[in-house]
C-alpha atoms as a PDB file:
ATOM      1  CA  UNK A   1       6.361 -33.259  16.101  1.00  0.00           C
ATOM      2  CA  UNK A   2      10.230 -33.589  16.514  1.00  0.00           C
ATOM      3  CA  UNK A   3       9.991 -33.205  20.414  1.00  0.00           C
ATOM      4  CA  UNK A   4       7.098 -36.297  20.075  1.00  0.00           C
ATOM      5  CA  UNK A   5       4.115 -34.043  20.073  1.00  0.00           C
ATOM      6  CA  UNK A   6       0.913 -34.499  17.809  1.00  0.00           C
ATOM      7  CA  UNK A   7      -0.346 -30.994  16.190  1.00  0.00           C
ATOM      8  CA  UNK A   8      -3.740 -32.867  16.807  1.00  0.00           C
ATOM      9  CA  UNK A   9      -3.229 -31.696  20.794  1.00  0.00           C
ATOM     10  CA  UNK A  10      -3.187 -27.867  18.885  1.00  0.00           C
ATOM     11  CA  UNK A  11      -6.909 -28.269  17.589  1.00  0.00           C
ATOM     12  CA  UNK A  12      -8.923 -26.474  20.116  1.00  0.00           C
ATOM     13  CA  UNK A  13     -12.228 -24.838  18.456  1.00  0.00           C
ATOM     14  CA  UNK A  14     -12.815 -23.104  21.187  1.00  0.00           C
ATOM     15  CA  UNK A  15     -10.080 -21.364  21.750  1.00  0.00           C
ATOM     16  CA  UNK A  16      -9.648 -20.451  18.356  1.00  0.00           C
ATOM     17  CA  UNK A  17     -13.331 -19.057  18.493  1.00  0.00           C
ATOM     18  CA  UNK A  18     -12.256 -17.367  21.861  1.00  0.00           C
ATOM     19  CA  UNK A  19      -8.866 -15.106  19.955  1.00  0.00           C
ATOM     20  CA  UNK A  20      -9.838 -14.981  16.194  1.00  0.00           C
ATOM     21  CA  UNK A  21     -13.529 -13.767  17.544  1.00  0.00           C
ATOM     22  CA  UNK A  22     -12.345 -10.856  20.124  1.00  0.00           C
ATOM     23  CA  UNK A  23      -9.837  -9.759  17.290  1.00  0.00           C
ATOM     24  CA  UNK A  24     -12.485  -9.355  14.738  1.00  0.00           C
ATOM     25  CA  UNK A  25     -14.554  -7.622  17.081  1.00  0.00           C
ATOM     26  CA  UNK A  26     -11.732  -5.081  18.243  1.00  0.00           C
ATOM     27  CA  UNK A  27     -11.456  -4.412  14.550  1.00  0.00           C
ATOM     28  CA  UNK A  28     -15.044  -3.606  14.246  1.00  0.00           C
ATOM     29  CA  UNK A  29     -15.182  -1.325  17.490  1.00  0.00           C
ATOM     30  CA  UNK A  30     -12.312   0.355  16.428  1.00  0.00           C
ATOM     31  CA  UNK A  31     -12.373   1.002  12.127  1.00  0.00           C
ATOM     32  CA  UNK A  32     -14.829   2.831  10.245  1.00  0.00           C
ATOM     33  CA  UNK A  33     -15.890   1.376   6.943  1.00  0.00           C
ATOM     34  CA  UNK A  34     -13.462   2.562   5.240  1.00  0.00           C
ATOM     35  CA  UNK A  35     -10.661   2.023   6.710  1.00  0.00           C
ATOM     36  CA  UNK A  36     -11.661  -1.273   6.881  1.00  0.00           C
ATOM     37  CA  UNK A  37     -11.960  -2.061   3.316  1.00  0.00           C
ATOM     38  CA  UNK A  38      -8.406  -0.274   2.680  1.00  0.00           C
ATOM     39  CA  UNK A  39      -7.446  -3.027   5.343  1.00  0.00           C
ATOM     40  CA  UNK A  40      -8.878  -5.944   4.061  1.00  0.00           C
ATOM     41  CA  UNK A  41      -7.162  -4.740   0.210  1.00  0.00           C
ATOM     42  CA  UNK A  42      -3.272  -4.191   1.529  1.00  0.00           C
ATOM     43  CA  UNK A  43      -3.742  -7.445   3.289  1.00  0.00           C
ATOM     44  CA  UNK A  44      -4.599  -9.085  -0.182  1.00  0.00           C
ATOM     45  CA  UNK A  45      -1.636  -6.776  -1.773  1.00  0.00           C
ATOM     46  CA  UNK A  46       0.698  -7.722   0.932  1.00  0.00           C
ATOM     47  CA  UNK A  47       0.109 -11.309  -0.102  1.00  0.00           C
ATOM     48  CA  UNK A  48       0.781 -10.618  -3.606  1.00  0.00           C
ATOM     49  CA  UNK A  49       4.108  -8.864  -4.085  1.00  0.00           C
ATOM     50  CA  UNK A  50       5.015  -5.719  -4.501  1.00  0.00           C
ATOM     51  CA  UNK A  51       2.483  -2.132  -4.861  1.00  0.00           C
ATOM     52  CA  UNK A  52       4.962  -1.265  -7.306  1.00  0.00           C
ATOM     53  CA  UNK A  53       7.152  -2.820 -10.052  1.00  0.00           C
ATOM     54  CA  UNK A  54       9.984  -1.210 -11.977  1.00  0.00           C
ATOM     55  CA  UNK A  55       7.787  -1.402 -15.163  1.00  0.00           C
ATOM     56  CA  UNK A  56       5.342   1.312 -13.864  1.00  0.00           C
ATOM     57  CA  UNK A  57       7.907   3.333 -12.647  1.00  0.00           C
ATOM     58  CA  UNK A  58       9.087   3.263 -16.266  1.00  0.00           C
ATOM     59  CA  UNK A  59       5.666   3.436 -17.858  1.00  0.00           C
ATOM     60  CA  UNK A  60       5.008   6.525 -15.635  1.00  0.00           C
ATOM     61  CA  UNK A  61       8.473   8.544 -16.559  1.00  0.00           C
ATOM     62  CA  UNK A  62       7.857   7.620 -20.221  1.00  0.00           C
ATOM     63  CA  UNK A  63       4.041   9.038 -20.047  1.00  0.00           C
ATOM     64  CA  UNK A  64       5.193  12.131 -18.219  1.00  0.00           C
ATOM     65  CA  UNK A  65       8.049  13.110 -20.004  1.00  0.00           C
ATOM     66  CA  UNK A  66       5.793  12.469 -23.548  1.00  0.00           C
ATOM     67  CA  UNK A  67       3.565  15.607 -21.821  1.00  0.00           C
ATOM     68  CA  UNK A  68       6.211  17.530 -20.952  1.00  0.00           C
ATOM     69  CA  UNK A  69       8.273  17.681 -23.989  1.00  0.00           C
ATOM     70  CA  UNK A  70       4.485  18.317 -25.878  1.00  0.00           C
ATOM     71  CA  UNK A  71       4.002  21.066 -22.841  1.00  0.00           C
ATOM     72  CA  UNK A  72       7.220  22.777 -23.522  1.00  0.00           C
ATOM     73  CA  UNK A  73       6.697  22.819 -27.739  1.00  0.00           C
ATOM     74  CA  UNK A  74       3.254  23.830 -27.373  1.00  0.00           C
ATOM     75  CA  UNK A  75       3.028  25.452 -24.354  1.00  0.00           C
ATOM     76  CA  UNK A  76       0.351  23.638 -21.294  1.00  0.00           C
ATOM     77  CA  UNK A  77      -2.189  24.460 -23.073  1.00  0.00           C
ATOM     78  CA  UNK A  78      -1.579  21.923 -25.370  1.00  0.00           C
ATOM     79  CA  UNK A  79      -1.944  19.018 -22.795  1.00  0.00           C
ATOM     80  CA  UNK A  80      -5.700  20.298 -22.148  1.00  0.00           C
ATOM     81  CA  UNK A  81      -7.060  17.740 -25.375  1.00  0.00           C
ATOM     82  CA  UNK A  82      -4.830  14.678 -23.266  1.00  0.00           C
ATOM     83  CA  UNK A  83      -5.844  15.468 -19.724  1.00  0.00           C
ATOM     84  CA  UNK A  84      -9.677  16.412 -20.389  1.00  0.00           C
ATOM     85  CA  UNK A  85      -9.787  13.097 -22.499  1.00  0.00           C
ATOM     86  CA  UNK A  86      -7.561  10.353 -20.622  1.00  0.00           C
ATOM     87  CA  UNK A  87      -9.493   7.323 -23.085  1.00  0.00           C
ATOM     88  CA  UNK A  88      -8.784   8.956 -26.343  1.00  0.00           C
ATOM     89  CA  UNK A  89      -5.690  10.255 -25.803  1.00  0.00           C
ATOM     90  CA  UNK A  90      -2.952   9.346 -27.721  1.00  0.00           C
ATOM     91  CA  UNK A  91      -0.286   9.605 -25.334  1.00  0.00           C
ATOM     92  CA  UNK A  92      -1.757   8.037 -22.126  1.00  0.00           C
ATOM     93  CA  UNK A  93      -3.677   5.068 -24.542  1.00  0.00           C
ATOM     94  CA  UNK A  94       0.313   4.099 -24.998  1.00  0.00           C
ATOM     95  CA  UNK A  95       0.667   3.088 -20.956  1.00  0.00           C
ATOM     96  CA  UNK A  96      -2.627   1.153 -19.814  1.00  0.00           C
ATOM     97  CA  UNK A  97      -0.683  -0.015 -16.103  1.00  0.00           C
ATOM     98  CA  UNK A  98      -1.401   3.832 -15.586  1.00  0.00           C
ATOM     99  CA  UNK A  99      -4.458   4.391 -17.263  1.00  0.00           C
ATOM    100  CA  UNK A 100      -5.952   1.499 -15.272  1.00  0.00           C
ATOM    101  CA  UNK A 101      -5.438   2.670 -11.857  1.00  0.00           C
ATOM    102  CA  UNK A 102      -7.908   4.867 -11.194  1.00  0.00           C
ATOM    103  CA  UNK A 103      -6.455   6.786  -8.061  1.00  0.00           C
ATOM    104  CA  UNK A 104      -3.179   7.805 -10.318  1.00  0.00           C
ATOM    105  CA  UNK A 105      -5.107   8.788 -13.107  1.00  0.00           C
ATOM    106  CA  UNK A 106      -7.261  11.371 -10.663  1.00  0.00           C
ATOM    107  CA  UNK A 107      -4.205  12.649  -9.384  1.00  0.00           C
ATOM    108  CA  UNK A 108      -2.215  13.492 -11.815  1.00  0.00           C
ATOM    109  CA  UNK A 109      -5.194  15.339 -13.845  1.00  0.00           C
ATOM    110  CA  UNK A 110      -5.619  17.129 -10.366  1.00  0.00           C
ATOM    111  CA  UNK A 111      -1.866  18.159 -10.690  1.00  0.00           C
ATOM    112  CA  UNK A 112      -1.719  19.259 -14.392  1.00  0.00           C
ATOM    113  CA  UNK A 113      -5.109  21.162 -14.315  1.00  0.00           C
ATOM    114  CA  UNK A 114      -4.286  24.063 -12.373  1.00  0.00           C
ATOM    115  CA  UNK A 115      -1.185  24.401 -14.008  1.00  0.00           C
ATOM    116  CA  UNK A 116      -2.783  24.185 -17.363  1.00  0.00           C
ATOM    117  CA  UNK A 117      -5.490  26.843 -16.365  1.00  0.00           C
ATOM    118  CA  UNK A 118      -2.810  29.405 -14.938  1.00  0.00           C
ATOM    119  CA  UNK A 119      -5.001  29.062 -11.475  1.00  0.00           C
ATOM    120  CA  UNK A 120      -2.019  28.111  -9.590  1.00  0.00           C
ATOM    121  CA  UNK A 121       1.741  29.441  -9.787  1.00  0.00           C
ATOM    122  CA  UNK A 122       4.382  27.109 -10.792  1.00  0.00           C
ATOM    123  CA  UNK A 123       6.254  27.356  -7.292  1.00  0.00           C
ATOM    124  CA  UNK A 124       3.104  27.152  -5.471  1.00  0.00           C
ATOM    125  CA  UNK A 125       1.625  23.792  -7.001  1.00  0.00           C
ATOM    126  CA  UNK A 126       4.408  21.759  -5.808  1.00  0.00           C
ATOM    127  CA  UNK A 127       3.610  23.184  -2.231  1.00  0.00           C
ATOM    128  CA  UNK A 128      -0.278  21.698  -3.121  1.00  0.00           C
ATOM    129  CA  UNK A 129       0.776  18.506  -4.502  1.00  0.00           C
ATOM    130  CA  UNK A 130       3.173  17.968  -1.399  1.00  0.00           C
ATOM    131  CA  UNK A 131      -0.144  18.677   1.172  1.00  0.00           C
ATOM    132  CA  UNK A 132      -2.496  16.120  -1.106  1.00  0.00           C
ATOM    133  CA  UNK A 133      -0.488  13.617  -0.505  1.00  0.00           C
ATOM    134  CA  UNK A 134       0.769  13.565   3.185  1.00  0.00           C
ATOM    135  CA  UNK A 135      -2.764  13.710   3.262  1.00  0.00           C
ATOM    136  CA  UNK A 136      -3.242  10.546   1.132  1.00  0.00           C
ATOM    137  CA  UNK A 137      -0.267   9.235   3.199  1.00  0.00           C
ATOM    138  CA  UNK A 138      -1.891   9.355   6.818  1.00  0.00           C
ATOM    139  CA  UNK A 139      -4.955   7.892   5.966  1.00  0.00           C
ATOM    140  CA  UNK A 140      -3.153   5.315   4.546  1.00  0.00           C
ATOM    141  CA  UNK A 141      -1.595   4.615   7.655  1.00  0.00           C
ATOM    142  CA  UNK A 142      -4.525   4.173   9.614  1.00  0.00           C
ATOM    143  CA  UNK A 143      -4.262   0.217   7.872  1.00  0.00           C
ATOM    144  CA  UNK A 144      -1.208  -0.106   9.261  1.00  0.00           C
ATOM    145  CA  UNK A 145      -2.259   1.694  12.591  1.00  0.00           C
ATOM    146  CA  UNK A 146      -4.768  -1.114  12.876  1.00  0.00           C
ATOM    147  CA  UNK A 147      -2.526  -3.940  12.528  1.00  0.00           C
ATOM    148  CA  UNK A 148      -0.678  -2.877  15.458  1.00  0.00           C
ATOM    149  CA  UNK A 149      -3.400  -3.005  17.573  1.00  0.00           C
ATOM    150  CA  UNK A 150      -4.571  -6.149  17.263  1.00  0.00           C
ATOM    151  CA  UNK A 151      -0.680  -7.409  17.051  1.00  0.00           C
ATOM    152  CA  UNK A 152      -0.226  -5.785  20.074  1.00  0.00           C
ATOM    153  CA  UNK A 153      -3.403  -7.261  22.003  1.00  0.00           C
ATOM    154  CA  UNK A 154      -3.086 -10.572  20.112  1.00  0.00           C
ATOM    155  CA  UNK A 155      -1.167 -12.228  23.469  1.00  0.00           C
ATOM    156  CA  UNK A 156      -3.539 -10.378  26.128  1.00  0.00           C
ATOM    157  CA  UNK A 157      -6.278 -12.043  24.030  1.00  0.00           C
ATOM    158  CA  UNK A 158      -4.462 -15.236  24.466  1.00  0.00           C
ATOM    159  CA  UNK A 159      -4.178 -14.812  28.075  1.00  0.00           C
ATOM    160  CA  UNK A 160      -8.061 -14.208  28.290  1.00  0.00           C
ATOM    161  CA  UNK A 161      -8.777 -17.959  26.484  1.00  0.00           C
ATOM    162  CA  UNK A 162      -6.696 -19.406  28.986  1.00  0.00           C
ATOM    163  CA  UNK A 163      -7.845 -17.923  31.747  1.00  0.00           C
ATOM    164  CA  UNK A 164     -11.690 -19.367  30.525  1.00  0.00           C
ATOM    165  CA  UNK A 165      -9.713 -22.652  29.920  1.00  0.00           C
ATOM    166  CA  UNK A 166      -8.456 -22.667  33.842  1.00  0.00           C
ATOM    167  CA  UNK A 167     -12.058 -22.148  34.472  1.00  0.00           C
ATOM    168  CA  UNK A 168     -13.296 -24.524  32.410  1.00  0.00           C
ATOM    169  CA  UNK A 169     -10.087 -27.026  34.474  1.00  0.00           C
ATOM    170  CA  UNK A 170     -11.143 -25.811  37.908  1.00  0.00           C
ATOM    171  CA  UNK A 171     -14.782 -26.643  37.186  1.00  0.00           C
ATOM    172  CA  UNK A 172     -14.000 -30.458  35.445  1.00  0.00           C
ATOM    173  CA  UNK A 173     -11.063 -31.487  38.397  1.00  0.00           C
ATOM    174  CA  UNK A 174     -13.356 -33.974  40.213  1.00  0.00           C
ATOM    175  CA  UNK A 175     -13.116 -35.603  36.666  1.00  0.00           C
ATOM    176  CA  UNK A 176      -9.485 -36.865  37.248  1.00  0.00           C
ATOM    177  CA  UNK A 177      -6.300 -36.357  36.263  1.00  0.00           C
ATOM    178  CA  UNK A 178      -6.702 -37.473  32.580  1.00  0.00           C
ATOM    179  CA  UNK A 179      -9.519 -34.777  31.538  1.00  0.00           C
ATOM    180  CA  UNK A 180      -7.801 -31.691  33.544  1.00  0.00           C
ATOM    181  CA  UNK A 181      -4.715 -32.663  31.304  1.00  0.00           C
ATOM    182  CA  UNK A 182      -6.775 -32.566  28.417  1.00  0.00           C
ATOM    183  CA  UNK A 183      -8.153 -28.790  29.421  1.00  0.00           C
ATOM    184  CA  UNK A 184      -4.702 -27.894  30.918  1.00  0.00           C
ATOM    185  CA  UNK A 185      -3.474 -28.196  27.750  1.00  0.00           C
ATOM    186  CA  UNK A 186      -6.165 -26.503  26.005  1.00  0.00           C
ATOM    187  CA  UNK A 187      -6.170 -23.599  27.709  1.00  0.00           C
ATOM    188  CA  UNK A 188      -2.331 -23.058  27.056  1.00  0.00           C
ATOM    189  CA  UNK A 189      -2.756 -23.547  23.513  1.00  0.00           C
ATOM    190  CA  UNK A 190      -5.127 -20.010  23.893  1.00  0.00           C
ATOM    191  CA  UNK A 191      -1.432 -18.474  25.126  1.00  0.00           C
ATOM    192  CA  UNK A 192       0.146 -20.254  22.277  1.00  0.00           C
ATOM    193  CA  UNK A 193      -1.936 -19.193  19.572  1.00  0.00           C
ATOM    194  CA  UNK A 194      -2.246 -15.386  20.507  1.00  0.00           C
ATOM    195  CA  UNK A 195       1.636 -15.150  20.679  1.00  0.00           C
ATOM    196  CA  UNK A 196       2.104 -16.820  17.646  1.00  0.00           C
ATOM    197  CA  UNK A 197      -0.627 -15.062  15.519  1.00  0.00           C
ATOM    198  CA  UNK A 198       0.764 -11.644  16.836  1.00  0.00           C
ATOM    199  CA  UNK A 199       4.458 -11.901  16.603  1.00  0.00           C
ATOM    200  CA  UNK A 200       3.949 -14.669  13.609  1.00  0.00           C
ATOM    201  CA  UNK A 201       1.439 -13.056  11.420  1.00  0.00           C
ATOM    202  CA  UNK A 202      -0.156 -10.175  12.589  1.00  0.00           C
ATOM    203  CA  UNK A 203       3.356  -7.698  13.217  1.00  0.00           C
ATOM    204  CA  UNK A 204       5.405  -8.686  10.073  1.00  0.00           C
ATOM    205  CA  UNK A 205       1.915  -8.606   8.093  1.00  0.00           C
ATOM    206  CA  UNK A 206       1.438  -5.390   9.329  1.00  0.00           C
ATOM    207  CA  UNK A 207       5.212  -4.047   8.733  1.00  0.00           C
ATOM    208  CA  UNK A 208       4.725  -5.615   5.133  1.00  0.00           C
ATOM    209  CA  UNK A 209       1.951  -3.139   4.353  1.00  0.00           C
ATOM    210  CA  UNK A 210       3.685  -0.495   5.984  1.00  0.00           C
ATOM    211  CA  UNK A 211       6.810  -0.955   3.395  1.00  0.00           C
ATOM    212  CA  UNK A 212       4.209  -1.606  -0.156  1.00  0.00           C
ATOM    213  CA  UNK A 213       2.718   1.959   1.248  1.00  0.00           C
ATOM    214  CA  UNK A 214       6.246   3.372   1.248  1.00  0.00           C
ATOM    215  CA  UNK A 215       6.751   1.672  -2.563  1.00  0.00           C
ATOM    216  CA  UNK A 216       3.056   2.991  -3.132  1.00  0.00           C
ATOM    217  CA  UNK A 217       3.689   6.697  -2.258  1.00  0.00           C
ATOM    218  CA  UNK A 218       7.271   6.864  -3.590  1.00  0.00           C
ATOM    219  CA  UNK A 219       5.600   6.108  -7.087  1.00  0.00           C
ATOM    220  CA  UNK A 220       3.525   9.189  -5.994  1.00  0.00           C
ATOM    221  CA  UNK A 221       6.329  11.879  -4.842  1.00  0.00           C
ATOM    222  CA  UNK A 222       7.925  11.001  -7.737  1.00  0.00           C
ATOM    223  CA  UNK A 223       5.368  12.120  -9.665  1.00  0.00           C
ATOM    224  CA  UNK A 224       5.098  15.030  -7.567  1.00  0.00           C
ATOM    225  CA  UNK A 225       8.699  16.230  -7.944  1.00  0.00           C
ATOM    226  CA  UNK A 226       8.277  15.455 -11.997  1.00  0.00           C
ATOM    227  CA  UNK A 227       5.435  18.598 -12.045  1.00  0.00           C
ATOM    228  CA  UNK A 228       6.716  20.255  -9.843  1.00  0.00           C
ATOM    229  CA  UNK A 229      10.212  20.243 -11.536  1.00  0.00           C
ATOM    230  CA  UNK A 230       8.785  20.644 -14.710  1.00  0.00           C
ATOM    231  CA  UNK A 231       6.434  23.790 -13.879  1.00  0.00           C
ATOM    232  CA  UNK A 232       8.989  25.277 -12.147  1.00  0.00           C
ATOM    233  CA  UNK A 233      10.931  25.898 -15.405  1.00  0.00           C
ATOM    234  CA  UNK A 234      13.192  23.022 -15.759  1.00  0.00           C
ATOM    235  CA  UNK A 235      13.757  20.677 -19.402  1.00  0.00           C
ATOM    236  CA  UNK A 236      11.766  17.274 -19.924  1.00  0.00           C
ATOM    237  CA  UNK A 237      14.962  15.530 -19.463  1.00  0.00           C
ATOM    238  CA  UNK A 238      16.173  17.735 -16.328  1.00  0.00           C
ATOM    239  CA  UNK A 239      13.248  17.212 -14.480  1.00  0.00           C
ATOM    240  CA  UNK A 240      12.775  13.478 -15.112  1.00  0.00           C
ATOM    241  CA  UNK A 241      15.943  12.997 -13.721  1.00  0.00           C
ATOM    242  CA  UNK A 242      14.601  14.830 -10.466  1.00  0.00           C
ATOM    243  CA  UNK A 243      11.745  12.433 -10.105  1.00  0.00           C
ATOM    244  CA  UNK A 244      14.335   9.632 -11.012  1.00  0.00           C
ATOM    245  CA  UNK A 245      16.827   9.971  -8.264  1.00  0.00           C
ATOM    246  CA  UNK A 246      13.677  10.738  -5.348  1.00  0.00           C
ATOM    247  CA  UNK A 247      12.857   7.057  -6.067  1.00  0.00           C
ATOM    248  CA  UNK A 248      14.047   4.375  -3.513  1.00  0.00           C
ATOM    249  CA  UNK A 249      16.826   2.689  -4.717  1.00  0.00           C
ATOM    250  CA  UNK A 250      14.972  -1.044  -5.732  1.00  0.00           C
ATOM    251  CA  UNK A 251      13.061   1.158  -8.022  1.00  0.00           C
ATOM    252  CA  UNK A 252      14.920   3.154  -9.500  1.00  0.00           C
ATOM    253  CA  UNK A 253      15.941   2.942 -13.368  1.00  0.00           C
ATOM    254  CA  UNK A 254      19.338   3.856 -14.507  1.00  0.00           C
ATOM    255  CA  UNK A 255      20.486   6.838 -15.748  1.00  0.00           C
ATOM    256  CA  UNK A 256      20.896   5.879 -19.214  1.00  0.00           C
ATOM    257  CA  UNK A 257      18.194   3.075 -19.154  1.00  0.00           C
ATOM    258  CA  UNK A 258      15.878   6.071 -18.532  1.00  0.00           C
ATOM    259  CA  UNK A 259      16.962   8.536 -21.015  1.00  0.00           C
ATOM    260  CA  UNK A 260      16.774   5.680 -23.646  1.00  0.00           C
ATOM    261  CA  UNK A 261      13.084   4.980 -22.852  1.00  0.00           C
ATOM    262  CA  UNK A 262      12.075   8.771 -23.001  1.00  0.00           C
ATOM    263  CA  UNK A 263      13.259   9.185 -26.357  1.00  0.00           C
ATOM    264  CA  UNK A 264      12.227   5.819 -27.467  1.00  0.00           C
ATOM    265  CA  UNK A 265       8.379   6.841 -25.976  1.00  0.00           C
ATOM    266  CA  UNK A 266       8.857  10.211 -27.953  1.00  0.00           C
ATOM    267  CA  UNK A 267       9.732   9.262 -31.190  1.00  0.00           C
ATOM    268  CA  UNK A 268       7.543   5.904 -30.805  1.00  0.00           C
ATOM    269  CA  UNK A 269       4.707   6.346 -33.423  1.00  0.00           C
ATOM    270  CA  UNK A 270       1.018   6.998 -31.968  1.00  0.00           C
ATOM    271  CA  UNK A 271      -1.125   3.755 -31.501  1.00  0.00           C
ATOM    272  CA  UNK A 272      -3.992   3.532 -34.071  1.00  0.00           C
ATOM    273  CA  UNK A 273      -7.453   5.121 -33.187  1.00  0.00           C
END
């Protein structure tokens, strides 16, 4: 609008039709099911913020280091009751932005049971936890895997609308001047749009669910060096701090904010049944 142009001269249905409609299509020919509907949610995360807020890093040191402490007073056994029970427990009923997620919940009973059960020894479940969730981690990045690809053939896609809308010219140019202008111009905006949508949306889109998966499994390997820490024979406190300094940095709680909160969780009385 500045150089003296109308965004009016941008409003081509066709070619719209032409880039959005062959990049939905390469997204259909190319993702299962699944990996389609983990798309479509970390696009709808990427718009909202973060996958992870301080808070629930905090929530999830405070709810581990409750079962630890209990773990080392009473032995594992004693966590059976919480980890069999996750509703009525009385330690994870204090921290609902854990209890709530569904996938956390399921791993962390998968990472406590075999530890409570003796099946697994304490320097080999860390190993297990570590496998589990590269695992988790590469399918994850199958999302971001996708994103590429139509980033990538976003501009080739563009090139393909205005080669139809040079057709479309060659086939209208005993109409005069005035109406190959008018298709001239609508076949660039097919160029414009693809390398727009790709190096506009598509890419950082793409790299901002790549960096909320990083946030998303950090929460995780933190976890992960918590047990494993803790199983392996060190304190509550000692292996807390483990988890805490594996954290990336915009995450991570203080030293002292975080031994505050642990004791403050601990000596916190139990919420009423």
């Amino acid at each position: 609008m500045m150089a003296g142009g109308s965004p009016i001269l941008l409003m081509h249905p066709a070619e719209f039709v032409v880039i959005i409609g062959v990049a939905t299509g390469m997204l259909i020919v190319a993702a299962p099911q699944k990996v389609m509907a983990d798309l479509m949610k970390d696009i709808s995360m990427a718009f909202k913020g973060s996958a992870i807020t301080k808070s629930e890093i905090m929530d999830l040191f405070k709810l581990l280091y409750e079962l630890f402490v209990l773990g080392r007073r009473n032995g594992l056994i004693a966590l059976d009751e919480h980890v069999s029970s996750i509703n009525t427990s009385s330690i994870f009923s204090k921290y609902p932005s854990f209890t709530k997620d569904k996938e956390r919940v399921e791993f962390l009973i998968n990472a406590l049971r075999p530890a409570i059960d003796g099946k697994v020894k304490p320097d080999q479940l860390k190993n297990l936890l570590e496998v589990e969730l590269d695992t988790k981690e590469e399918e994850a990045g199958q999302t971001v895997m996708l994103l590429g690809l139509v980033g990538d053939s976003l501009p080739g896609i563009g090139i393909v609308a205005a080669v139809l809308g040079i057709i479309n010219t060659m086939a209208a140019i005993a109409e005069g001047p005035e109406k190959v202008g008018e298709r001239v111009a609508a076949a660039l905006t097919g160029t414009f749009l693809g390398v727009l949508l790709a190096y506009g949306v598509v890419n950082p889109l793409g790299k901002r669910v790549g960096f909320n998966h990083q946030l998303h499994f950090a929460y995780y390997r933190a976890m992960v060096q918590a047990i494993g820490g803790f199983t392996s024979g060190l304190s509550p406190a000692m292996a807390m701090e483990v988890a805490r300094r594996a954290l990336d940095t915009s995450l991570q709680p203080g030293g002292e904010e975080l031994e505050t909160a642990m004791k403050a969780a601990v000596s916190a009385p139990k919420p009423s049944a």
